[in-house]
Protein backbone atom coordinates (compact mmCIF):
# COMPACT_ATOMS: atom_id res chain seq x y z
CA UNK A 1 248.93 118.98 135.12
CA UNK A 2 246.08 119.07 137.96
CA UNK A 3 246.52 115.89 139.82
CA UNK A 4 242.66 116.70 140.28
CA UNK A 5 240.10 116.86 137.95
CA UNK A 6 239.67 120.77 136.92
CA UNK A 7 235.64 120.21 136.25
CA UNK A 8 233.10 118.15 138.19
CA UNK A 9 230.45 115.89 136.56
CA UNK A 10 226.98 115.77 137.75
CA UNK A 11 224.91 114.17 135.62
CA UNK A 12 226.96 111.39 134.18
CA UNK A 13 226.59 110.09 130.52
CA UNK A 14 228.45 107.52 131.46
CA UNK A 15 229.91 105.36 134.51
CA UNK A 16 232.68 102.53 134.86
CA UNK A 17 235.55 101.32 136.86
CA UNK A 18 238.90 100.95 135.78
CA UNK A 19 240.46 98.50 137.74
CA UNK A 20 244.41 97.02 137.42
CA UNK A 21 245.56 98.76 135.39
CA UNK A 22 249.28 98.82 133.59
CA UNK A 23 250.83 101.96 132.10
CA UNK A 24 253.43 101.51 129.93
CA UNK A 25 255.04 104.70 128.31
CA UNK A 26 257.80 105.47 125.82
CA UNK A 27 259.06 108.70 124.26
CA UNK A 28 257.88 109.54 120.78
CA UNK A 29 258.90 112.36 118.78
CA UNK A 30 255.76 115.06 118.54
CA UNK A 31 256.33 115.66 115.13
CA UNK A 32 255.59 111.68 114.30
CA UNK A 33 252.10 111.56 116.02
CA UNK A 34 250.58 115.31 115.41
CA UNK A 35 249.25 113.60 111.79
CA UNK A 36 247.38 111.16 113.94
CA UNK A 37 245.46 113.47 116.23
CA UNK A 38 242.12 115.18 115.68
CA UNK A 39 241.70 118.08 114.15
CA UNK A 40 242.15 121.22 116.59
CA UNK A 41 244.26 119.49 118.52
CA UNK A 42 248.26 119.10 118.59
CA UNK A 43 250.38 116.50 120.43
CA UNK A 44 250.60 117.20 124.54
CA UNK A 45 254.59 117.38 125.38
CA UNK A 46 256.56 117.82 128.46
CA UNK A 47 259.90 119.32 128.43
CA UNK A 48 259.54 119.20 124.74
CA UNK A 49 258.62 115.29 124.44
CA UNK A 50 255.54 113.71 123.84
CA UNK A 51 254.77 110.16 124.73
CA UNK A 52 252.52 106.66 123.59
CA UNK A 53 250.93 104.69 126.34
CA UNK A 54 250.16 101.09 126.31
CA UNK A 55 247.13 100.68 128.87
CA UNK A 56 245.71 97.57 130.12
CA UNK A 57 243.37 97.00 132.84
CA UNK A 58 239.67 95.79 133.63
CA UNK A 59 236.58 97.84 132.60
CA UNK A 60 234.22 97.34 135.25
CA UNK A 61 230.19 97.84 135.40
CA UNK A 62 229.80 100.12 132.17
CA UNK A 63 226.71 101.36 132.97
CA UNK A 64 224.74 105.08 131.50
CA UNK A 65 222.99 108.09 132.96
CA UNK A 66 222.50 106.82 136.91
CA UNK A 67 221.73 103.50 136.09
CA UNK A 68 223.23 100.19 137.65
CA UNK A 69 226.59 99.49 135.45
CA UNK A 70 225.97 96.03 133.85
CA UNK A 71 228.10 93.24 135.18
CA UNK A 72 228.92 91.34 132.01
CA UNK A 73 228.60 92.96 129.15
CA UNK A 74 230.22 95.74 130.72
CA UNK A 75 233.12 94.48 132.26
CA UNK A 76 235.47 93.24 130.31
CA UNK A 77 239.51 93.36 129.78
CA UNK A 78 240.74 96.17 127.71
CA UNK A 79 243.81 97.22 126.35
CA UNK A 80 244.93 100.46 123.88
CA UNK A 81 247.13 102.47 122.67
CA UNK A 82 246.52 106.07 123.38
CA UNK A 83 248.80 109.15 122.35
CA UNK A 84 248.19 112.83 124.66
CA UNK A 85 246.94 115.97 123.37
CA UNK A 86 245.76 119.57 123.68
CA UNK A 87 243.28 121.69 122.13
CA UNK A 88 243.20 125.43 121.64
CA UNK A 89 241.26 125.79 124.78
CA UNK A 90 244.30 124.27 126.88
CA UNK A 91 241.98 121.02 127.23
CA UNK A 92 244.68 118.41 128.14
CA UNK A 93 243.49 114.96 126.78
CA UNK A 94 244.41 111.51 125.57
CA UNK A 95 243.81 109.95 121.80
CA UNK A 96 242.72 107.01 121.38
CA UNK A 97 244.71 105.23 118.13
CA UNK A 98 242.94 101.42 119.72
CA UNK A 99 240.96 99.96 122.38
CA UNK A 100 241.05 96.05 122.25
CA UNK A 101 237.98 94.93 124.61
CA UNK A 102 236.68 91.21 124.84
CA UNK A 103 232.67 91.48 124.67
CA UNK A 104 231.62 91.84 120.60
CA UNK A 105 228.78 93.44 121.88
CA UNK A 106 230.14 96.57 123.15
CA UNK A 107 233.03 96.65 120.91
CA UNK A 108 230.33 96.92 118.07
CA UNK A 109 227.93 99.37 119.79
CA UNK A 110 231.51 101.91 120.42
CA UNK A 111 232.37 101.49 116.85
CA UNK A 112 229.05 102.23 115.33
CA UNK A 113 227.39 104.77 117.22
CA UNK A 114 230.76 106.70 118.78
CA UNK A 115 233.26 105.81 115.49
CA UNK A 116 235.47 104.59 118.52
CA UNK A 117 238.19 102.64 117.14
CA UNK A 118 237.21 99.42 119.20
CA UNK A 119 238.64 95.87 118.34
CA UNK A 120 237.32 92.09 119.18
CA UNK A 121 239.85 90.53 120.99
CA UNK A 122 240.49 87.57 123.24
CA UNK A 123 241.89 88.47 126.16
CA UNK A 124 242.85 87.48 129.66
CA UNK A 125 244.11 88.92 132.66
CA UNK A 126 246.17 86.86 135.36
CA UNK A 127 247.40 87.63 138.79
CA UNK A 128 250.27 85.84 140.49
CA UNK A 129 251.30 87.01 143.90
CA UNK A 130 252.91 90.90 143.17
CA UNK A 131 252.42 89.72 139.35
CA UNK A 132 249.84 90.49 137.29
CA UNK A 133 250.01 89.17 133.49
CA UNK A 134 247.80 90.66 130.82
CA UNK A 135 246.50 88.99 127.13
CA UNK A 136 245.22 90.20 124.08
CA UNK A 137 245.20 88.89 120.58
CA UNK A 138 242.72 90.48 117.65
CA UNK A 139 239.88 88.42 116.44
CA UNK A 140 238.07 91.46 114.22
CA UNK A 141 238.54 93.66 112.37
CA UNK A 142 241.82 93.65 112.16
CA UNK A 143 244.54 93.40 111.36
CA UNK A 144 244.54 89.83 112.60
CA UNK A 145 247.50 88.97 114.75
CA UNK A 146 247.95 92.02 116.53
CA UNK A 147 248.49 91.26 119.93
CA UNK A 148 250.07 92.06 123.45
CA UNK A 149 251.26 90.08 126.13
CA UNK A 150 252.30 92.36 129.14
CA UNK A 151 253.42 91.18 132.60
CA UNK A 152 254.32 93.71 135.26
CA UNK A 153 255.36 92.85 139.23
CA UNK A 154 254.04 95.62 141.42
CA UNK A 155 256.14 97.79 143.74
CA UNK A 156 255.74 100.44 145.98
CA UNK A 157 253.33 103.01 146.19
CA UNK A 158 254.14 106.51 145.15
CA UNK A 159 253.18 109.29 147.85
CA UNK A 160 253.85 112.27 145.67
CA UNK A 161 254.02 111.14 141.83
CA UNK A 162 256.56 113.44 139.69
CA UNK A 163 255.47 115.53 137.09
CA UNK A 164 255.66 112.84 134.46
CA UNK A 165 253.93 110.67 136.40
CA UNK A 166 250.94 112.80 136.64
CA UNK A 167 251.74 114.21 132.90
CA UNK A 168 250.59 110.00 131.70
CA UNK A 169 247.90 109.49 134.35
CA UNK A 170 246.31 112.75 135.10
CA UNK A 171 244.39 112.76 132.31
CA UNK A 172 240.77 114.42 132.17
CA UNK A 173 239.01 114.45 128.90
CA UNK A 174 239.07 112.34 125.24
CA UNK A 175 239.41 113.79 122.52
CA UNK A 176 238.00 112.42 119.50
CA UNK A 177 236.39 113.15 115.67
CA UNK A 178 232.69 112.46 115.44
CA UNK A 179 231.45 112.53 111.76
CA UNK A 180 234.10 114.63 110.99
CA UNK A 181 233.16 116.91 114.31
CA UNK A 182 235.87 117.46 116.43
CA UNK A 183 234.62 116.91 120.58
CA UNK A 184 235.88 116.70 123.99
CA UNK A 185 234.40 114.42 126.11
CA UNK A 186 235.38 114.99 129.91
CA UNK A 187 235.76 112.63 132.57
CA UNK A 188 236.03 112.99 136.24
CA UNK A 189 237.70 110.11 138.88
CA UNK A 190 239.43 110.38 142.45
CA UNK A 191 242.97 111.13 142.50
CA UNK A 192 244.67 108.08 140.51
CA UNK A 193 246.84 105.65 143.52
CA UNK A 194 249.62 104.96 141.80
CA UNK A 195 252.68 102.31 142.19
CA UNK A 196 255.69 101.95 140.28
CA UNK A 197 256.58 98.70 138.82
CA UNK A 198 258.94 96.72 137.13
CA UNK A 199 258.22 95.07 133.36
CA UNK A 200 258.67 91.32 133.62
CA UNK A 201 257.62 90.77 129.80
CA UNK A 202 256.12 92.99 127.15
CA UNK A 203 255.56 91.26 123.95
CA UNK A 204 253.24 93.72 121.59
CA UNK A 205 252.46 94.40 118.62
CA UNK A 206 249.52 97.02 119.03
CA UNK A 207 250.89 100.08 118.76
CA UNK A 208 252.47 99.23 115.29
CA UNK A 209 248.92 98.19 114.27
CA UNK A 210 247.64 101.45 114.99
CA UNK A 211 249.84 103.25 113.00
CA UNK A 212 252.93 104.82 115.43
CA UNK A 213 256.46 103.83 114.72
CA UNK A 214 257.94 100.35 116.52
CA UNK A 215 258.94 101.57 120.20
CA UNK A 216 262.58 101.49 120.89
CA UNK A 217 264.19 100.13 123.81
CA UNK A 218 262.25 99.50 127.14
CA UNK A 219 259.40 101.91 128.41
CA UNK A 220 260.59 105.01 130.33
CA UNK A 221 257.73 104.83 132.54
CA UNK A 222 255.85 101.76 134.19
CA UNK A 223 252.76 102.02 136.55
CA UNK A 224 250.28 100.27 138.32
CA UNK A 225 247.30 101.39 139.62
CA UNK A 226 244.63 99.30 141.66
CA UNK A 227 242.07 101.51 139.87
CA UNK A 228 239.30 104.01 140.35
CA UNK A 229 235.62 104.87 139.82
CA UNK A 230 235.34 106.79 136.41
CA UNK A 231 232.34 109.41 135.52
CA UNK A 232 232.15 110.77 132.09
CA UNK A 233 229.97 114.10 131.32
CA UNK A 234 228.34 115.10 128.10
CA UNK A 235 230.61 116.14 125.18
CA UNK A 236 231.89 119.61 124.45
CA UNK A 237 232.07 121.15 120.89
CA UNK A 238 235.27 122.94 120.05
CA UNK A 239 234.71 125.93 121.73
CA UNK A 240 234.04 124.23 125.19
CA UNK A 241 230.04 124.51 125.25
CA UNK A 242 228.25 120.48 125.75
CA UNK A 243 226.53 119.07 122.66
CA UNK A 244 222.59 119.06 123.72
């Protein structure tokens, strides 16, 4: 994994920040999420495992092309479950199986134009000295009473993160199925600063709702990160070549 991105985006499609942000990982078996991945693509492991991240944090200024990113409708809390996977190309990536956001607007927008698979949710996002405490419950579509309450206290920062570290984090592309098209959509950021933390509470049930077994036991990995700037470029077909 390049703790860099491998590609550089000049003409944005789309900007945002993604600020405090949580990573919570556990082991899954890659056998048990290659059904839920796009076409083309099979489930990213290392050393043989693959993994399911729960990922909360603010989305900050979503803004397109150039243009100014809007301050309220895009920025928003957001949490989802996301699962990691490669293409034939060797296009490491992440899935997305949710994304609970707390504007309708763009959570309506993402679902009909990009078949994203966006959910209404209210949602709130605390911080408490080292603590930072994170909300969601699902309003629409469904199904109702999914939820997440997360609460992390932040350590130290991590000066050279280990190779699953940058395996979760380093991360520099979505894949994703657009009427029935399979596309990559790549993303550039500066390198992630990362800090290891402890998990105070996690109370979810989110990645049940979108369709992965219950997780057992505590998360093998928890991060912070303060957050970065986040440029996305146009979408690539299956054989690497942007849609016009």
């Amino acid at each position: 994994m390049a703790a860099d991105p491998p590609h550089r985006t000049e003409n944005p499609l789309l900007t945002q920040s993604w600020l405090d942000l949580a990573f919570l990982h556990w082991a899954v078996d890659p056998a048990d999420v290659a059904p839920l991945l796009p076409t083309g693509t099979v489930p990213d492991t290392l050393d043989g495992v693959s993994y399911v991240g729960l990922v909360a944090f603010r989305m900050h200024r979503v803004g397109w092309f150039r243009l100014p990113g809007v301050p309220y409708l895009g920025t928003f809390p957001e949490t989802n479950v996301r699962l990691y996977s490669v293409d034939a190309h060797g296009r490491r990536g992440v899935v997305f199986r949710s994304l609970d956001a707390s504007r309708f607007i763009p959570v309506a927008v993402a679902r009909a134009l990009f078949r994203l698979p966006y959910m209404w949710s209210r949602m709130t996002i605390r911080h408490t000295d080292d603590t930072i405490t994170y909300n969601s419950a699902r309003r629409w579509p469904g199904p109702r009473g999914a939820h997440s309450r997360i609460s992390i206290r932040i350590r130290e920062s991590i000066e050279e993160p280990s190779d699953l570290e940058h395996f979760l984090t380093a991360r520099w592309g979505m894949h994703s199925t657009f009427f029935g098209r399979q596309l990559y959509l790549p993303n550039t950021h500066p390198r992630w600063p990362l800090h290891r933390a402890d998990l105070v509470e996690c109370d979810e049930s989110l990645i049940t709702a979108a369709g992965l077994p219950e997780p057992v036991g505590d998360p093998v990995s928890v991060l912070y990160s303060p957050g970065v700037p986040v440029r996305f470029g146009r979408p690539a077909r299956p054989g690497g070549i942007p849609t016009p």
